[in-house]
PDB file of N, CA and C in Angstrom:
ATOM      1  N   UNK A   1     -72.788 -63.654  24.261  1.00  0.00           N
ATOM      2  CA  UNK A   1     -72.248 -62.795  23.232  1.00  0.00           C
ATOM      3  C   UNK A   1     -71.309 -61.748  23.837  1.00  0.00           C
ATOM      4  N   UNK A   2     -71.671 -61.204  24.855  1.00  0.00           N
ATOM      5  CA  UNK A   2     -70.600 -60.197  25.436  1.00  0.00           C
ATOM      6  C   UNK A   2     -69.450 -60.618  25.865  1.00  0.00           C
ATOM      7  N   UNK A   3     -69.681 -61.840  26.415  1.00  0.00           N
ATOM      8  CA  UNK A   3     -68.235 -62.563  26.659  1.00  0.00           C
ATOM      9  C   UNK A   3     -67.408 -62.959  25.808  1.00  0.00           C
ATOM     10  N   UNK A   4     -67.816 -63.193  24.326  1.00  0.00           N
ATOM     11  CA  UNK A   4     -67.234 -63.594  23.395  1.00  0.00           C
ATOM     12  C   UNK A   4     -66.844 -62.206  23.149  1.00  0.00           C
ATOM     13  N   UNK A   5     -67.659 -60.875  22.926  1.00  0.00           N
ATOM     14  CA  UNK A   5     -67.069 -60.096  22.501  1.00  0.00           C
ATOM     15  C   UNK A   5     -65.826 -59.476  23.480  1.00  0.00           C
ATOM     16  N   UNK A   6     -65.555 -59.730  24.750  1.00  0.00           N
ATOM     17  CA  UNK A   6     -64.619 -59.331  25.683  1.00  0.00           C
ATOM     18  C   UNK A   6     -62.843 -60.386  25.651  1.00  0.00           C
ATOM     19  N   UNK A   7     -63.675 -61.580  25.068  1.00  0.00           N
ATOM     20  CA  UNK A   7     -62.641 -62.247  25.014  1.00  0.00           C
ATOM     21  C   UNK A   7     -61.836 -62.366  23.825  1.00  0.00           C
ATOM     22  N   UNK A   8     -62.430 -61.191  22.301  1.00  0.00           N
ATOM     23  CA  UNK A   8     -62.305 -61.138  21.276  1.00  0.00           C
ATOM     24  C   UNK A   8     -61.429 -59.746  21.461  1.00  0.00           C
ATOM     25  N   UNK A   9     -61.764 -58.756  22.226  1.00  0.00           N
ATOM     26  CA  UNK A   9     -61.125 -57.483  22.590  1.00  0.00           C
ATOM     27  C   UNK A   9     -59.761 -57.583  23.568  1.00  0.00           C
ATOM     28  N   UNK A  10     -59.981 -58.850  24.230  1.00  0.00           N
ATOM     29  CA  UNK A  10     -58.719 -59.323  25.420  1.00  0.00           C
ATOM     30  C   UNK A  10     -57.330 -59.471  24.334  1.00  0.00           C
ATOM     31  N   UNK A  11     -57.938 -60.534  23.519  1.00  0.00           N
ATOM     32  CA  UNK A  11     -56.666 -61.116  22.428  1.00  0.00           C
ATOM     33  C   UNK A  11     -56.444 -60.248  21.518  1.00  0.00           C
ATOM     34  N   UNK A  12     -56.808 -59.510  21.474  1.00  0.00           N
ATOM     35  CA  UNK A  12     -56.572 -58.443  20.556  1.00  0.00           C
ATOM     36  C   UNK A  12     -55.585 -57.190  20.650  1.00  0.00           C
ATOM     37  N   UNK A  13     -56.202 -57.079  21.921  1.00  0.00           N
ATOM     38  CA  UNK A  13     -55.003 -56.007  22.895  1.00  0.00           C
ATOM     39  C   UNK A  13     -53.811 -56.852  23.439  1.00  0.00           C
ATOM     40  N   UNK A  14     -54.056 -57.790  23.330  1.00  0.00           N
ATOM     41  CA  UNK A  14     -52.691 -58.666  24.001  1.00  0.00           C
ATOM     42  C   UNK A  14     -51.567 -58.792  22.428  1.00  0.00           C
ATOM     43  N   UNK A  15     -52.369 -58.837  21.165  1.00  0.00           N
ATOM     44  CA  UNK A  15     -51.212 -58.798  20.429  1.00  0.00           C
ATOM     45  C   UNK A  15     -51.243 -57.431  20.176  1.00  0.00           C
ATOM     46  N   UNK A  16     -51.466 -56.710  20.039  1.00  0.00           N
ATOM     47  CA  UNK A  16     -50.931 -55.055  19.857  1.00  0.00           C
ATOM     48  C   UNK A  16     -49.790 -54.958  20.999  1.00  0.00           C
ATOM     49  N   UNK A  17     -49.878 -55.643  22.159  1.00  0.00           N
ATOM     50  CA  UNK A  17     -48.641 -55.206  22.927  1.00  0.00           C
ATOM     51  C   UNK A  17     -47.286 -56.636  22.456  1.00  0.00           C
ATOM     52  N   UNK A  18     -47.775 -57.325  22.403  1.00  0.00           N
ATOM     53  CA  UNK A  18     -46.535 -58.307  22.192  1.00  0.00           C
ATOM     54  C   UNK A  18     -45.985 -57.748  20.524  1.00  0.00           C
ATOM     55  N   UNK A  19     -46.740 -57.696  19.436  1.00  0.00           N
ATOM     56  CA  UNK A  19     -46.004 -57.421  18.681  1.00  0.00           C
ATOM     57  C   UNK A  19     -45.549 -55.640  18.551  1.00  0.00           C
ATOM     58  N   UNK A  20     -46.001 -54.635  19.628  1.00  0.00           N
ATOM     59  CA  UNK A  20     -45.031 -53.393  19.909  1.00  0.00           C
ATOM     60  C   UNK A  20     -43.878 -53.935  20.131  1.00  0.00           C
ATOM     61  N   UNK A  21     -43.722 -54.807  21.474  1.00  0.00           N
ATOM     62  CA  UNK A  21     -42.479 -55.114  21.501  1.00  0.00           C
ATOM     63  C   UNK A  21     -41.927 -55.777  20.561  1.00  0.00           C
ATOM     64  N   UNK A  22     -42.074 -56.753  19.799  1.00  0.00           N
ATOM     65  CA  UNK A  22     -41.643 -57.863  18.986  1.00  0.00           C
ATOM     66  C   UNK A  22     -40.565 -56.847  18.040  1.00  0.00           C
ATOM     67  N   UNK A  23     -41.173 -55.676  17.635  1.00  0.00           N
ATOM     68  CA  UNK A  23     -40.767 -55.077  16.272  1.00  0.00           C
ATOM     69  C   UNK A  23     -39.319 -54.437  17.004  1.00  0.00           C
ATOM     70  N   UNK A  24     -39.260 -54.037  17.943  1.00  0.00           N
ATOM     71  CA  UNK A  24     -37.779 -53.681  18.173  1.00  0.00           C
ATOM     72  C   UNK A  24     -36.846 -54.709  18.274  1.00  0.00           C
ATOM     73  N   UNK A  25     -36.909 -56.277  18.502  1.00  0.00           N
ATOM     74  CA  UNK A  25     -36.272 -57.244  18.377  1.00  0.00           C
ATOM     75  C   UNK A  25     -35.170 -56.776  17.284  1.00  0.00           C
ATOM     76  N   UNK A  26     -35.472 -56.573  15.424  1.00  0.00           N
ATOM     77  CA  UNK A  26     -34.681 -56.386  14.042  1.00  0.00           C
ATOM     78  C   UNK A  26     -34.633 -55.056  14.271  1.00  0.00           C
ATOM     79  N   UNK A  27     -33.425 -54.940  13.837  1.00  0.00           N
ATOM     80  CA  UNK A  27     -33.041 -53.734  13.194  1.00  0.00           C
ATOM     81  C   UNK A  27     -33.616 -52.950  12.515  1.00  0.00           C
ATOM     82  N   UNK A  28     -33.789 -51.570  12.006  1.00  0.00           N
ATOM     83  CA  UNK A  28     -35.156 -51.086  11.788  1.00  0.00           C
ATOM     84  C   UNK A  28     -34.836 -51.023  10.153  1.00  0.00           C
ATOM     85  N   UNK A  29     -33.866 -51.166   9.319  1.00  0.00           N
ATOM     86  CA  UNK A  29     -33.406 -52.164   7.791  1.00  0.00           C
ATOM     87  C   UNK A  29     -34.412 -53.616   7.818  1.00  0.00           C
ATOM     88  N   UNK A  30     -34.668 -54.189   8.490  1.00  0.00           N
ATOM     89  CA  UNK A  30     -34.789 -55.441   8.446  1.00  0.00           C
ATOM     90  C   UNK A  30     -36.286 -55.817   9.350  1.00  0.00           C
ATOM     91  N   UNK A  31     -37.280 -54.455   9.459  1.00  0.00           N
ATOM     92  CA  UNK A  31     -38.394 -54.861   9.813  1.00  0.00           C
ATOM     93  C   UNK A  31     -39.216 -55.433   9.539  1.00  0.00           C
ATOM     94  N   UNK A  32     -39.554 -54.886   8.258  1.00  0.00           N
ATOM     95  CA  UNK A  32     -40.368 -55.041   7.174  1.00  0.00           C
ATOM     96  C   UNK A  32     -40.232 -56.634   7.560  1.00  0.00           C
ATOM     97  N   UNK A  33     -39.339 -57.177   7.070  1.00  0.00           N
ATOM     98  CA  UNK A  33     -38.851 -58.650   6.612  1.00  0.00           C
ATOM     99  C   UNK A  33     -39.367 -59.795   8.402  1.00  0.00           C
ATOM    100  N   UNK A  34     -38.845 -58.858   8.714  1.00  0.00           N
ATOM    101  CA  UNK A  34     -39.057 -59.605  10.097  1.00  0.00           C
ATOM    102  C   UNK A  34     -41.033 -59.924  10.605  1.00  0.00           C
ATOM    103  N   UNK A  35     -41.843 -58.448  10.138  1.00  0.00           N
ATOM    104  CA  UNK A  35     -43.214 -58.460  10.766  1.00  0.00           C
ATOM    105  C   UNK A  35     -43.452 -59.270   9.753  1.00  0.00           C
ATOM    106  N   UNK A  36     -43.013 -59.678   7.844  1.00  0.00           N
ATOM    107  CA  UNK A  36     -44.154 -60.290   7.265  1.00  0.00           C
ATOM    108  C   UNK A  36     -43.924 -61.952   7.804  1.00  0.00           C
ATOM    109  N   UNK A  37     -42.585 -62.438   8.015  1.00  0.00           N
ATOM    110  CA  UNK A  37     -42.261 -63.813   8.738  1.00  0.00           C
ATOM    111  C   UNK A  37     -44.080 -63.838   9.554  1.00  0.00           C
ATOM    112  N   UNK A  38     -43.838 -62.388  10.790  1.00  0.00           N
ATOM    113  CA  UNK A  38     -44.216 -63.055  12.050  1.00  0.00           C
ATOM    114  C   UNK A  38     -45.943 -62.745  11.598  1.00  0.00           C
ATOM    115  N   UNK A  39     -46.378 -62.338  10.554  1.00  0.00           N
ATOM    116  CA  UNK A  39     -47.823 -62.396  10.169  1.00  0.00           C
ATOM    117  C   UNK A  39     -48.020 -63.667   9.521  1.00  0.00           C
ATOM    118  N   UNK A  40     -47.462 -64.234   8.637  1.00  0.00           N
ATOM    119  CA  UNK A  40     -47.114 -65.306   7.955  1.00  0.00           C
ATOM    120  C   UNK A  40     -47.385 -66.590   9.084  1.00  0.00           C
ATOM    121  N   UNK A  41     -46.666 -66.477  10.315  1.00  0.00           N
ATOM    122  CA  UNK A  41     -46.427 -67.827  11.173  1.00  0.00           C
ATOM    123  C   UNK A  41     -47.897 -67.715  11.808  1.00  0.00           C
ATOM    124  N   UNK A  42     -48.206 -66.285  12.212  1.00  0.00           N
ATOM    125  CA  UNK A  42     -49.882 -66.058  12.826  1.00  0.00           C
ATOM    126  C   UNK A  42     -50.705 -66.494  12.089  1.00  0.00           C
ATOM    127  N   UNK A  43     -50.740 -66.361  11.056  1.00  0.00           N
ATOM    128  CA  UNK A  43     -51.647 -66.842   9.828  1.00  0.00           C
ATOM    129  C   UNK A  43     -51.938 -68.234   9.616  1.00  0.00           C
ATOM    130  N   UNK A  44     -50.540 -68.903   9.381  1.00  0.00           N
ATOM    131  CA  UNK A  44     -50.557 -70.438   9.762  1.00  0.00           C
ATOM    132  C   UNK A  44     -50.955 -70.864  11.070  1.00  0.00           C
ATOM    133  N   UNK A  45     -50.369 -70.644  11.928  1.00  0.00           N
ATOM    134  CA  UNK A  45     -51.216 -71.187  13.202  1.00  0.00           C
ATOM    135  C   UNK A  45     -52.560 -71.082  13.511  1.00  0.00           C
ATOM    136  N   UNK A  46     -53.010 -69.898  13.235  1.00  0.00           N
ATOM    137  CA  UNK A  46     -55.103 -70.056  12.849  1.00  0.00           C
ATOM    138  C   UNK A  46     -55.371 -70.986  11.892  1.00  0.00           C
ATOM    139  N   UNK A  47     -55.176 -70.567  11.123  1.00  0.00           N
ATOM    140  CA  UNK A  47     -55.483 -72.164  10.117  1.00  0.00           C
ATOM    141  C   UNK A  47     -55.322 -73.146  10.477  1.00  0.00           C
ATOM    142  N   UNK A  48     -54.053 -73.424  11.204  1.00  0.00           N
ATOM    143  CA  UNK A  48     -54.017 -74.999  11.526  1.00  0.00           C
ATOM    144  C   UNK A  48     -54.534 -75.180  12.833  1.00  0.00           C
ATOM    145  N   UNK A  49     -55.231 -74.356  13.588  1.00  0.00           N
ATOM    146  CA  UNK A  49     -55.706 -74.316  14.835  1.00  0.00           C
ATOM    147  C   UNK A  49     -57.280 -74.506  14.429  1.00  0.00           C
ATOM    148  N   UNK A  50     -57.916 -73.953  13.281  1.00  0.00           N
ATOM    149  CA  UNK A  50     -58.905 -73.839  12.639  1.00  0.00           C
ATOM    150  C   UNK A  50     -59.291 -75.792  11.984  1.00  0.00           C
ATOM    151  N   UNK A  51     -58.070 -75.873  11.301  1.00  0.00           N
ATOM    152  CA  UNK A  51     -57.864 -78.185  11.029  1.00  0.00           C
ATOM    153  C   UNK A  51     -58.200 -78.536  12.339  1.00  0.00           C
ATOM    154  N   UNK A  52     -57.183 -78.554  13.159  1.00  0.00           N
ATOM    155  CA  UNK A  52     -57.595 -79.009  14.768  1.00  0.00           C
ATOM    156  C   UNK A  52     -59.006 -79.218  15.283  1.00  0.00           C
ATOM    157  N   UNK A  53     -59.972 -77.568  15.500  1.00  0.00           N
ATOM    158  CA  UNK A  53     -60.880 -77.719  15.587  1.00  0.00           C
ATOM    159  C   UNK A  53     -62.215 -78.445  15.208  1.00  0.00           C
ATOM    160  N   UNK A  54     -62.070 -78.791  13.509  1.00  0.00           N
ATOM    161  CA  UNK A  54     -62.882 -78.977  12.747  1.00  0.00           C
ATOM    162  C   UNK A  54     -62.680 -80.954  12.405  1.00  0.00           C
ATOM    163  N   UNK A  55     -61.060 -81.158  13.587  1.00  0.00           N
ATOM    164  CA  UNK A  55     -61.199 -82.937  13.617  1.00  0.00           C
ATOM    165  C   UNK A  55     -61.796 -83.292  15.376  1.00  0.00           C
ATOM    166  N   UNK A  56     -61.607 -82.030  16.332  1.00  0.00           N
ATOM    167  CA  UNK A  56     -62.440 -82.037  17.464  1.00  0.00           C
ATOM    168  C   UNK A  56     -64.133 -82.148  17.001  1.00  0.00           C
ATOM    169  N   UNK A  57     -64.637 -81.350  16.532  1.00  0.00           N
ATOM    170  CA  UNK A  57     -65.915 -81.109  16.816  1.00  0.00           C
ATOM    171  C   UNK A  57     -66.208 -81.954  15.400  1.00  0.00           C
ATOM    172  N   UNK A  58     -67.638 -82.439  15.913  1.00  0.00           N
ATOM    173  CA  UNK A  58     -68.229 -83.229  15.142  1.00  0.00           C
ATOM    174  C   UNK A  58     -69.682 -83.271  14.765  1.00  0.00           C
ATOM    175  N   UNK A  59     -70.132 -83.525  13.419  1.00  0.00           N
ATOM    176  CA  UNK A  59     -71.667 -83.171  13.887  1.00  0.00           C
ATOM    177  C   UNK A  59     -72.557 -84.560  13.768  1.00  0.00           C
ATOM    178  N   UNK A  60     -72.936 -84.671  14.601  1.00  0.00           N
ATOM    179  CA  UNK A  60     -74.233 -86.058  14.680  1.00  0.00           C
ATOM    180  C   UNK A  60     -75.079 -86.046  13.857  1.00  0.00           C
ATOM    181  N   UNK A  61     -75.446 -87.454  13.803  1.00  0.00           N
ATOM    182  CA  UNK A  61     -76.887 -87.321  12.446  1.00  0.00           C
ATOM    183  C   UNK A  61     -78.130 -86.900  12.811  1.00  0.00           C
ATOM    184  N   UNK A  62     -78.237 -86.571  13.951  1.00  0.00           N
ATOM    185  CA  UNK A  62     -79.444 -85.568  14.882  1.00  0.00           C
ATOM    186  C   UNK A  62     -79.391 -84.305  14.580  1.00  0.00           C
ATOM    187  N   UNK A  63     -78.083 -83.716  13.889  1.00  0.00           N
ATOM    188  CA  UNK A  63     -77.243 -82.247  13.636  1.00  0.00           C
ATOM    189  C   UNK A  63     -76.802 -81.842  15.000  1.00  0.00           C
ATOM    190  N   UNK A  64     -76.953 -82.312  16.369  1.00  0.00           N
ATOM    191  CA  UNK A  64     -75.815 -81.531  17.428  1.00  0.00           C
ATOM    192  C   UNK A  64     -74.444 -81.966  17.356  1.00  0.00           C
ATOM    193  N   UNK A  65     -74.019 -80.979  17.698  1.00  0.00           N
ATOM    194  CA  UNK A  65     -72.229 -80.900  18.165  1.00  0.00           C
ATOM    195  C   UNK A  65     -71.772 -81.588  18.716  1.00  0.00           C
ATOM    196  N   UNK A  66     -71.042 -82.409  18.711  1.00  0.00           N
ATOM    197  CA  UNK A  66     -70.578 -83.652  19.603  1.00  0.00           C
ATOM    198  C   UNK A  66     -68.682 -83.214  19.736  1.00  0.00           C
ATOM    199  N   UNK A  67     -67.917 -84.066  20.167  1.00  0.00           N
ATOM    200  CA  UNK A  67     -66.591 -83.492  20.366  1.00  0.00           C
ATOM    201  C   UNK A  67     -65.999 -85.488  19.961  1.00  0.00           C
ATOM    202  N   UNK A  68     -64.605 -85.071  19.850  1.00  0.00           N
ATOM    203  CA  UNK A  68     -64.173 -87.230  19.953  1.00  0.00           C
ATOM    204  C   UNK A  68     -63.444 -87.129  20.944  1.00  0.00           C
ATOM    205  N   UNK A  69     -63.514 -85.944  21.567  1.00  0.00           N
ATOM    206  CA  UNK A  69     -62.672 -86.478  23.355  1.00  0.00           C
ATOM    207  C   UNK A  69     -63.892 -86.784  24.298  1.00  0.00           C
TER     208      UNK A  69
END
């Protein structure tokens, strides 16, 4: 659990700094427009990272976790 919670606090601080920088990329007219794109594309990629996962993992008729790689 602590590791999950460290590796939940890692990615977390890693986008607070990429999207500090990200936002000076647009013009400051044209932010707004620019952060909802780049929440929008974050949003989709969990989700579809979330499909991914859920055709990896599998559950057996025993109920454990199995994987198809």
């Amino acid at each position: 659990m602590i590791i999950h919670s460290l590796l939940f606090i890692g990615t977390t601080a890693r986008m607070v700094s990429s999207t500090a920088l990200a936002i000076l990329v647009p013009a400051a007219e044209k932010r707004g427009a620019f952060m909802l794109l780049d929440a929008s594309i974050q949003q989709l990629t969990a989700g579809l990272s979330a499909v991914l996962a859920g055709w990896i993992v599998l559950e057996a008729i025993d109920g454990q976790l199995t994987t198809k790689l």
